[in-house]
PDB file of N, CA and C in Angstrom:
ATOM      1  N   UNK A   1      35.047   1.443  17.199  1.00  0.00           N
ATOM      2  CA  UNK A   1      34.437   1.147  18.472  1.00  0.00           C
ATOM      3  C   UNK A   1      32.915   1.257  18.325  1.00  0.00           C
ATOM      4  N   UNK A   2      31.952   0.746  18.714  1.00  0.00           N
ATOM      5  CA  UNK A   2      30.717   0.192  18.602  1.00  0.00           C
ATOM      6  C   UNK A   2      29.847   0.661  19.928  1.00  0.00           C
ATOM      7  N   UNK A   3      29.539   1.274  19.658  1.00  0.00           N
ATOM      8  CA  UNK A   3      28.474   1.927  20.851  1.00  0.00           C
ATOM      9  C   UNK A   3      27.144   1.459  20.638  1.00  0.00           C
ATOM     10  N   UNK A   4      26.462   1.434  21.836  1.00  0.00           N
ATOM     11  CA  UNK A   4      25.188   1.356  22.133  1.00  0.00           C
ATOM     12  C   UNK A   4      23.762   2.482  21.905  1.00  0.00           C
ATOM     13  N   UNK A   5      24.189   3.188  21.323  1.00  0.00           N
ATOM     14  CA  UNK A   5      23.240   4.368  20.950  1.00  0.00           C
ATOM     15  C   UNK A   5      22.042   3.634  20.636  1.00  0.00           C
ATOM     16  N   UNK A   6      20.603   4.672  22.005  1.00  0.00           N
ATOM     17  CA  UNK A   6      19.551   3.798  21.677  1.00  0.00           C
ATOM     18  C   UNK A   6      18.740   4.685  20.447  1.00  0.00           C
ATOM     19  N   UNK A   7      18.519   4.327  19.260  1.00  0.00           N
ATOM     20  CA  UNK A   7      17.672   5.374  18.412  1.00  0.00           C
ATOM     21  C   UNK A   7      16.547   5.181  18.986  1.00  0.00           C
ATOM     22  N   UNK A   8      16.201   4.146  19.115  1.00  0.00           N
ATOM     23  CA  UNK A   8      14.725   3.727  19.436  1.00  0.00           C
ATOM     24  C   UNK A   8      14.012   4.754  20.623  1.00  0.00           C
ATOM     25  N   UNK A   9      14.681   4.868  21.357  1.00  0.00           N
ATOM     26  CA  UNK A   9      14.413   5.737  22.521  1.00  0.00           C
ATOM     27  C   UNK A   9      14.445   7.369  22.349  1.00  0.00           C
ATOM     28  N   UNK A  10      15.557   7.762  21.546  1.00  0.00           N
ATOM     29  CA  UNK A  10      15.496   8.971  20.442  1.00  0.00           C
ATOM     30  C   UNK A  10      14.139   8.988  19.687  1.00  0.00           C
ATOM     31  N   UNK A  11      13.837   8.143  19.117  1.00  0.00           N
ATOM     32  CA  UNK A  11      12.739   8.068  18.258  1.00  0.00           C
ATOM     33  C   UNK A  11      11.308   8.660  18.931  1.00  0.00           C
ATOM     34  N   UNK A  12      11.489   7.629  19.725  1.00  0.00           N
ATOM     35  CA  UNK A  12      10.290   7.975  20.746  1.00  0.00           C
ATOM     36  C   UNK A  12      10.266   8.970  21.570  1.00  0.00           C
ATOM     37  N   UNK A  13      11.159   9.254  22.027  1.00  0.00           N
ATOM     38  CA  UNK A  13      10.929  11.108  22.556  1.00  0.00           C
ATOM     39  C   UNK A  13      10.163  12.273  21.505  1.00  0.00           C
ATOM     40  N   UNK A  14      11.455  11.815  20.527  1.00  0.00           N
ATOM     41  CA  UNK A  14      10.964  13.126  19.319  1.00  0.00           C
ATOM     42  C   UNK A  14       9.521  12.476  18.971  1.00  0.00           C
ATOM     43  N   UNK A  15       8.727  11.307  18.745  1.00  0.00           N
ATOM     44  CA  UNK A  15       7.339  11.513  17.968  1.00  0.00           C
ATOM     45  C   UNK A  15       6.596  11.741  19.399  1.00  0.00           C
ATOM     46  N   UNK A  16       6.881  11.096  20.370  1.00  0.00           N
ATOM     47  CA  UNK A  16       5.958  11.774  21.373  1.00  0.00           C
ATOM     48  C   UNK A  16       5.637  13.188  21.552  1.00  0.00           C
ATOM     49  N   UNK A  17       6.855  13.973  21.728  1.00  0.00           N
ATOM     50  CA  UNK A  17       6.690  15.627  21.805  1.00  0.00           C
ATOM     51  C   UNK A  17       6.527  15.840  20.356  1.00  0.00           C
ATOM     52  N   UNK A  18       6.343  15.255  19.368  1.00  0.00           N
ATOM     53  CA  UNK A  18       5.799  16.220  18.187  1.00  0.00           C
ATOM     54  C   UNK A  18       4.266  15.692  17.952  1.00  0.00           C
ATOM     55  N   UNK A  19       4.109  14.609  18.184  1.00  0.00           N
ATOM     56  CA  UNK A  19       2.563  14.047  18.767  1.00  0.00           C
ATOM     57  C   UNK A  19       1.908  15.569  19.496  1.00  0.00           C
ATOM     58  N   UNK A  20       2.235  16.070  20.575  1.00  0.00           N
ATOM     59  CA  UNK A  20       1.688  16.343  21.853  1.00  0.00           C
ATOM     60  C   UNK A  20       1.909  18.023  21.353  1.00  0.00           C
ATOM     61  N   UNK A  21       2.691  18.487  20.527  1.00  0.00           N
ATOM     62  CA  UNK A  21       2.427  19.998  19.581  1.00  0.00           C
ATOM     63  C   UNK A  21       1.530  19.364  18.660  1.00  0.00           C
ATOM     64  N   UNK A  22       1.380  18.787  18.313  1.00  0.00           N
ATOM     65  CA  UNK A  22       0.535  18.499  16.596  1.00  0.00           C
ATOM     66  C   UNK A  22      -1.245  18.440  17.628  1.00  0.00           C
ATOM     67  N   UNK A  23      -1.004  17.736  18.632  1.00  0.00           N
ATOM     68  CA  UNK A  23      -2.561  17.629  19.224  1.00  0.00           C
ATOM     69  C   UNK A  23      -3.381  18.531  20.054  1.00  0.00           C
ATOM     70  N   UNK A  24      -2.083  19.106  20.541  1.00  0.00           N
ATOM     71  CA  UNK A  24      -2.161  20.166  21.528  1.00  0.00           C
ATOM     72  C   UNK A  24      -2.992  19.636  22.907  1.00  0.00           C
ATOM     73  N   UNK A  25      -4.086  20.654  23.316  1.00  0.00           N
ATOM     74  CA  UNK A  25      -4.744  19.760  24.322  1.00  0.00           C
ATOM     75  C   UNK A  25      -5.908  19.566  23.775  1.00  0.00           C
ATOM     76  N   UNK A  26      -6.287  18.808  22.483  1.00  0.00           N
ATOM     77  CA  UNK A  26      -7.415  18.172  21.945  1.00  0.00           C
ATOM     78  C   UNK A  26      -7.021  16.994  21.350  1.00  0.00           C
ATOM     79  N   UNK A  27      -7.070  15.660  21.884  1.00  0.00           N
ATOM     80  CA  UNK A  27      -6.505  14.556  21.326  1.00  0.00           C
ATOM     81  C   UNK A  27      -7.212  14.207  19.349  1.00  0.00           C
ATOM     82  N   UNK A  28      -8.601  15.419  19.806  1.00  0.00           N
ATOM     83  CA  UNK A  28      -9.569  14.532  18.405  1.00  0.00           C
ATOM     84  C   UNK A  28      -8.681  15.988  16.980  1.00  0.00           C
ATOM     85  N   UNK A  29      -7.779  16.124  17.348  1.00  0.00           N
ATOM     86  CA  UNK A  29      -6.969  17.072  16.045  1.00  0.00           C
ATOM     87  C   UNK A  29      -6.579  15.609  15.665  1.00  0.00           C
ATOM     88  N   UNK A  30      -6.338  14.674  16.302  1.00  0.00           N
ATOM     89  CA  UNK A  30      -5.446  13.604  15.240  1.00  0.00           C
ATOM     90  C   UNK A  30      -6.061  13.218  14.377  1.00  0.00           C
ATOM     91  N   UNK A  31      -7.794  13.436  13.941  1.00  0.00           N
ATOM     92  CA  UNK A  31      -7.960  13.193  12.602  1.00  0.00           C
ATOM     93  C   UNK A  31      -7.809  13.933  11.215  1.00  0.00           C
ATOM     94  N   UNK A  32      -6.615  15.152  11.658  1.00  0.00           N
ATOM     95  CA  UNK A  32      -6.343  16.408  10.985  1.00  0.00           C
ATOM     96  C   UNK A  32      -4.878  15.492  10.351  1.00  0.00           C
ATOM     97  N   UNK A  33      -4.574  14.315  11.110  1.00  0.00           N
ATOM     98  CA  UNK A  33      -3.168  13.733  10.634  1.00  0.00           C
ATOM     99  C   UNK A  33      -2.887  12.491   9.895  1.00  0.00           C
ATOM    100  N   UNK A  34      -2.356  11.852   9.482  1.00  0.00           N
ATOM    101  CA  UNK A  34      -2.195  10.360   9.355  1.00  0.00           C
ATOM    102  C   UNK A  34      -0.481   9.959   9.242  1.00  0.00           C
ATOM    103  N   UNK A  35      -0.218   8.824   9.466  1.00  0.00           N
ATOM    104  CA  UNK A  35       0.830   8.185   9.280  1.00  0.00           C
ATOM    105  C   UNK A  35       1.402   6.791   8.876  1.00  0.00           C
ATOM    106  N   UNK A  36       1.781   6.806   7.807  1.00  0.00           N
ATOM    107  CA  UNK A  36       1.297   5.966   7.340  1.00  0.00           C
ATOM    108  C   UNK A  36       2.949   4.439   7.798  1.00  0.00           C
ATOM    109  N   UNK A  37       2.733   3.980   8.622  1.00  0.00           N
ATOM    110  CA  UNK A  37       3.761   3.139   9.343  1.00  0.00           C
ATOM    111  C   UNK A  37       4.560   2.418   8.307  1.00  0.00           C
ATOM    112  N   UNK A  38       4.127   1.733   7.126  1.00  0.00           N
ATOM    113  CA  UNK A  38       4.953   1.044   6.507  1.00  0.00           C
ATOM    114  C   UNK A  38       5.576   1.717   5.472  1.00  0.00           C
ATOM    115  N   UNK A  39       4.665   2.593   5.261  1.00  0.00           N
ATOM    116  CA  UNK A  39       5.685   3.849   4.402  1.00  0.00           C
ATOM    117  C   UNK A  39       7.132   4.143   4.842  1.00  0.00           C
ATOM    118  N   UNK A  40       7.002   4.460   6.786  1.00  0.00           N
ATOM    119  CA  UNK A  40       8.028   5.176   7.447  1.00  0.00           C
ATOM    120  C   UNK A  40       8.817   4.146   7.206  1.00  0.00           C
ATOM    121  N   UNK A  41       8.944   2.689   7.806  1.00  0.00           N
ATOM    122  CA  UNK A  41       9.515   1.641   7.268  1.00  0.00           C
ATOM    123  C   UNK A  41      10.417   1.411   6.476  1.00  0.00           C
ATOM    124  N   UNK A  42      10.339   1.937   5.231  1.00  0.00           N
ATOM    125  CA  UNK A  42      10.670   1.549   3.918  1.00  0.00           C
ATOM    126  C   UNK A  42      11.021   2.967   3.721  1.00  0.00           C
ATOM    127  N   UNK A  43      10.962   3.950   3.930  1.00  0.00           N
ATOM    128  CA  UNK A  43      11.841   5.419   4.297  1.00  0.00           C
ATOM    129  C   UNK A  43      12.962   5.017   5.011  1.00  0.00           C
ATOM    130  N   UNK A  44      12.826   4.544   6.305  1.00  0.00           N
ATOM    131  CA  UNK A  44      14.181   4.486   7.322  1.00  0.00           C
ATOM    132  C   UNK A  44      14.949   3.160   6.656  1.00  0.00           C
ATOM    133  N   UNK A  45      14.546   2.128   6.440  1.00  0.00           N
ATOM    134  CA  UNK A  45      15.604   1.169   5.966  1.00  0.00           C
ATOM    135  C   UNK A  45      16.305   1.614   4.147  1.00  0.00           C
ATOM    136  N   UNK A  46      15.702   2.376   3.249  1.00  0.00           N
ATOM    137  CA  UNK A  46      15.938   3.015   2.322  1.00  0.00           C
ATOM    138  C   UNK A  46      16.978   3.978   2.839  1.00  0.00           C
ATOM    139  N   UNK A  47      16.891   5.264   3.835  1.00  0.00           N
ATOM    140  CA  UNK A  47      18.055   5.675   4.020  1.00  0.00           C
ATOM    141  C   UNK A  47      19.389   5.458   4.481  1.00  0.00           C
ATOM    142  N   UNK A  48      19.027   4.272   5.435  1.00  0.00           N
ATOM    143  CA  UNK A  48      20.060   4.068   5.914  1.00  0.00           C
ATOM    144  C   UNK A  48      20.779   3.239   5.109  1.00  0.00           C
ATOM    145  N   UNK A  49      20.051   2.041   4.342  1.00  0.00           N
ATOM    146  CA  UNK A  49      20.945   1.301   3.027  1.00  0.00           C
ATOM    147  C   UNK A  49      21.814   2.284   1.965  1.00  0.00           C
ATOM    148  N   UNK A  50      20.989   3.334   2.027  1.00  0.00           N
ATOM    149  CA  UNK A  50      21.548   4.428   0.800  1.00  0.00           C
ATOM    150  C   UNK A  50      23.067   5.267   1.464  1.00  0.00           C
ATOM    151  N   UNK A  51      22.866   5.353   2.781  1.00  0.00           N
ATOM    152  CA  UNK A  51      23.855   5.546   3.616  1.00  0.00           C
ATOM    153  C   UNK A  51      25.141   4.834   3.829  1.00  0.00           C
ATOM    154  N   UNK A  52      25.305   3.472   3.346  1.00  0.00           N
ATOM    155  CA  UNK A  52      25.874   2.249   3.293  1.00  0.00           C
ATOM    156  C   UNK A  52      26.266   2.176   2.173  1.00  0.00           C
ATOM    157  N   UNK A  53      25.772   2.917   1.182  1.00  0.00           N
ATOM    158  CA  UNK A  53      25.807   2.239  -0.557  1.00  0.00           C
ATOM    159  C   UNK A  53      27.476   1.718  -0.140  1.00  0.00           C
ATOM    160  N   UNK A  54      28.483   2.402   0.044  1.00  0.00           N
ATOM    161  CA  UNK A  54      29.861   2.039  -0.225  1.00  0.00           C
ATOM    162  C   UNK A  54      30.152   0.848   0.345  1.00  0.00           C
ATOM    163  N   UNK A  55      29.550   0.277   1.178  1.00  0.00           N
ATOM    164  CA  UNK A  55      30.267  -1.080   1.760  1.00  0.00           C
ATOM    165  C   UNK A  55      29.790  -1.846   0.625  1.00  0.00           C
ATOM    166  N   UNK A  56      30.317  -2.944   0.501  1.00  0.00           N
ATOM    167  CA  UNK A  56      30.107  -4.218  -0.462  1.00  0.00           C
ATOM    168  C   UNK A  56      28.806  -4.577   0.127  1.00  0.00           C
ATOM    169  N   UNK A  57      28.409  -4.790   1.232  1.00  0.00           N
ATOM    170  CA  UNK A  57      27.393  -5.524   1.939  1.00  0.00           C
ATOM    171  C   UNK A  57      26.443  -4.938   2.653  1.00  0.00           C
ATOM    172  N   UNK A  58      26.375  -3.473   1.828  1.00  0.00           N
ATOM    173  CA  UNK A  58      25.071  -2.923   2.491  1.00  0.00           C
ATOM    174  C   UNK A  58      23.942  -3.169   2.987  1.00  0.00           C
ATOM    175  N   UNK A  59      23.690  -4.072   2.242  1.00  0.00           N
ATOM    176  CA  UNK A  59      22.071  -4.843   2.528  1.00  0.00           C
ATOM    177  C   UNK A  59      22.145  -5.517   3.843  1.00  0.00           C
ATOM    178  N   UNK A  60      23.048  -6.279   3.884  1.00  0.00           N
ATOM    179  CA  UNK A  60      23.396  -7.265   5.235  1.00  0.00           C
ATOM    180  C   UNK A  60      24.028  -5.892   6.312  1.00  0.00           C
ATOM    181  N   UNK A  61      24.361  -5.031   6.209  1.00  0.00           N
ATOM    182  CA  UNK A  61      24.502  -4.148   7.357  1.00  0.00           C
ATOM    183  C   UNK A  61      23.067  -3.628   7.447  1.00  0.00           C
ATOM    184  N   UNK A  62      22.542  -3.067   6.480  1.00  0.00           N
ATOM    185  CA  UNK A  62      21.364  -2.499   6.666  1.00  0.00           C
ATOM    186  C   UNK A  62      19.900  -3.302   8.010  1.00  0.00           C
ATOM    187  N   UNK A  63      20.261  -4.704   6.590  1.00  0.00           N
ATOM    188  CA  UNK A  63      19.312  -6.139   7.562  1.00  0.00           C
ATOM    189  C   UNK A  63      20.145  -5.725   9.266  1.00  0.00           C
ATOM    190  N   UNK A  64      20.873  -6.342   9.469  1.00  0.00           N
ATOM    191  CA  UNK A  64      21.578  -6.377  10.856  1.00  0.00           C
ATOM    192  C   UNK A  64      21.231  -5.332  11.648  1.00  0.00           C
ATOM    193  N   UNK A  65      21.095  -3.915  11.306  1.00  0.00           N
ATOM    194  CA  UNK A  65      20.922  -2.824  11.896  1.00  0.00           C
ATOM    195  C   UNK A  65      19.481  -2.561  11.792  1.00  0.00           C
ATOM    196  N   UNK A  66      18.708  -3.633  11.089  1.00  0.00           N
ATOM    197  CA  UNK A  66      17.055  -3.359  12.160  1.00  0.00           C
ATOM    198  C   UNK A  66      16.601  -4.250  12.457  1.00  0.00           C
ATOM    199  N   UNK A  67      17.480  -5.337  12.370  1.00  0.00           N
ATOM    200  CA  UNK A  67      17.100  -6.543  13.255  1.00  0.00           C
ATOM    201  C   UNK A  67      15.776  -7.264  12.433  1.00  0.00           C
ATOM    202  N   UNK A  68      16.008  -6.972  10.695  1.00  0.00           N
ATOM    203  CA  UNK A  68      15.456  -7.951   9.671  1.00  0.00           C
ATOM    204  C   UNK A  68      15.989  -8.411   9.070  1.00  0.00           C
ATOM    205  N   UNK A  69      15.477  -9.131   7.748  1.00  0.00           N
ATOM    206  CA  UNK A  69      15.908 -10.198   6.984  1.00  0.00           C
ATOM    207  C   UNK A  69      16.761  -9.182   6.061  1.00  0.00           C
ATOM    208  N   UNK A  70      17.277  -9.864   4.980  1.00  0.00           N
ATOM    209  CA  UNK A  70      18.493  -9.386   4.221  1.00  0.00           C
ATOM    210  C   UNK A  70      17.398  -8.820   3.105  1.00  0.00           C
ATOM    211  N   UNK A  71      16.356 -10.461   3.213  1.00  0.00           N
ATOM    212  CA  UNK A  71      15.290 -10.259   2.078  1.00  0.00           C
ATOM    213  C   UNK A  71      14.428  -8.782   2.323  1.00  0.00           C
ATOM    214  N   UNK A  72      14.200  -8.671   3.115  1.00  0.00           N
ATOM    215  CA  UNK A  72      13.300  -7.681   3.667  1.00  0.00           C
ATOM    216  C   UNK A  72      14.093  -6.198   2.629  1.00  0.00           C
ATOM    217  N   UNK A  73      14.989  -6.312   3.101  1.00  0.00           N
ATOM    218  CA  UNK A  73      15.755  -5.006   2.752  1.00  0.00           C
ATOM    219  C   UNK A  73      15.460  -4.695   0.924  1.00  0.00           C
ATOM    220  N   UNK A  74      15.979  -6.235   0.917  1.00  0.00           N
ATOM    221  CA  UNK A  74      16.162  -6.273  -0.667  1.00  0.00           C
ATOM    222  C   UNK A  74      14.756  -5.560  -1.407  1.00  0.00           C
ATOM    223  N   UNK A  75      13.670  -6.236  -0.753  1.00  0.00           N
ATOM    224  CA  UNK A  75      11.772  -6.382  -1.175  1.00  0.00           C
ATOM    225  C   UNK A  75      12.245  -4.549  -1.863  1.00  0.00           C
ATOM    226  N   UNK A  76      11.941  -3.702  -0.505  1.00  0.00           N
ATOM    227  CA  UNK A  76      12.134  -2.571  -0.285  1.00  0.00           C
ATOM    228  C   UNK A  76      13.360  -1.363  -1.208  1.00  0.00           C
ATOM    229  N   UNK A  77      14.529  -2.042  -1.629  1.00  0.00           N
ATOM    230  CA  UNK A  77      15.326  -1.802  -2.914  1.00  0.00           C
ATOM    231  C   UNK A  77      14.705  -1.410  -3.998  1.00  0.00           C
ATOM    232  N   UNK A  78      13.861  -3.181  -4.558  1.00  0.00           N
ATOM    233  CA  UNK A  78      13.780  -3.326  -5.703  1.00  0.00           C
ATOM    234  C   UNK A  78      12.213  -2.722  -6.285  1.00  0.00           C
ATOM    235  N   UNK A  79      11.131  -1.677  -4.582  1.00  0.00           N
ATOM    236  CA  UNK A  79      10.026  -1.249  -5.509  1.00  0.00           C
ATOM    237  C   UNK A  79      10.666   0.192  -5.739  1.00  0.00           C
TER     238      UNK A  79
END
């Protein structure tokens, strides 16, 4: 059975409230931080493919489940 679980919305709770401890009430601490977005990217589609290894068609579940290319996934595999 196939549920609707929003991560996205998970996601964004948790970096908001860890945003808002990390800054406290001085927004200019965020140059104490960085993040580097395409890194995270290629972290989250890496685990979750690695999570998959057993299906035959990991890649194509992986692609499907972030709403990219198959290629995309693959790019991200093979560095």
């Amino acid at each position: 059975m196939k549920t609707n679980d929003d991560l996205n919305a998970e996601l964004r709770e948790w970096f908001s409230s860890r945003l808002s401890d990390m800054l406290g009430e001085n927004p200019e601490n965020i140059k104490n931080y960085y993040f580097d977005l395409d890194e995270a990217k290629k972290d989250l589609v890496l685990i979750v493919y690695d999570h998959l290894r057993l299906l035959p068609d990991n890649a194509k579940q992986t692609a499907d489940f972030f709403c990219i290319s198959r290629k995309t996934v693959y790019n991200y595999v093979k560095k």
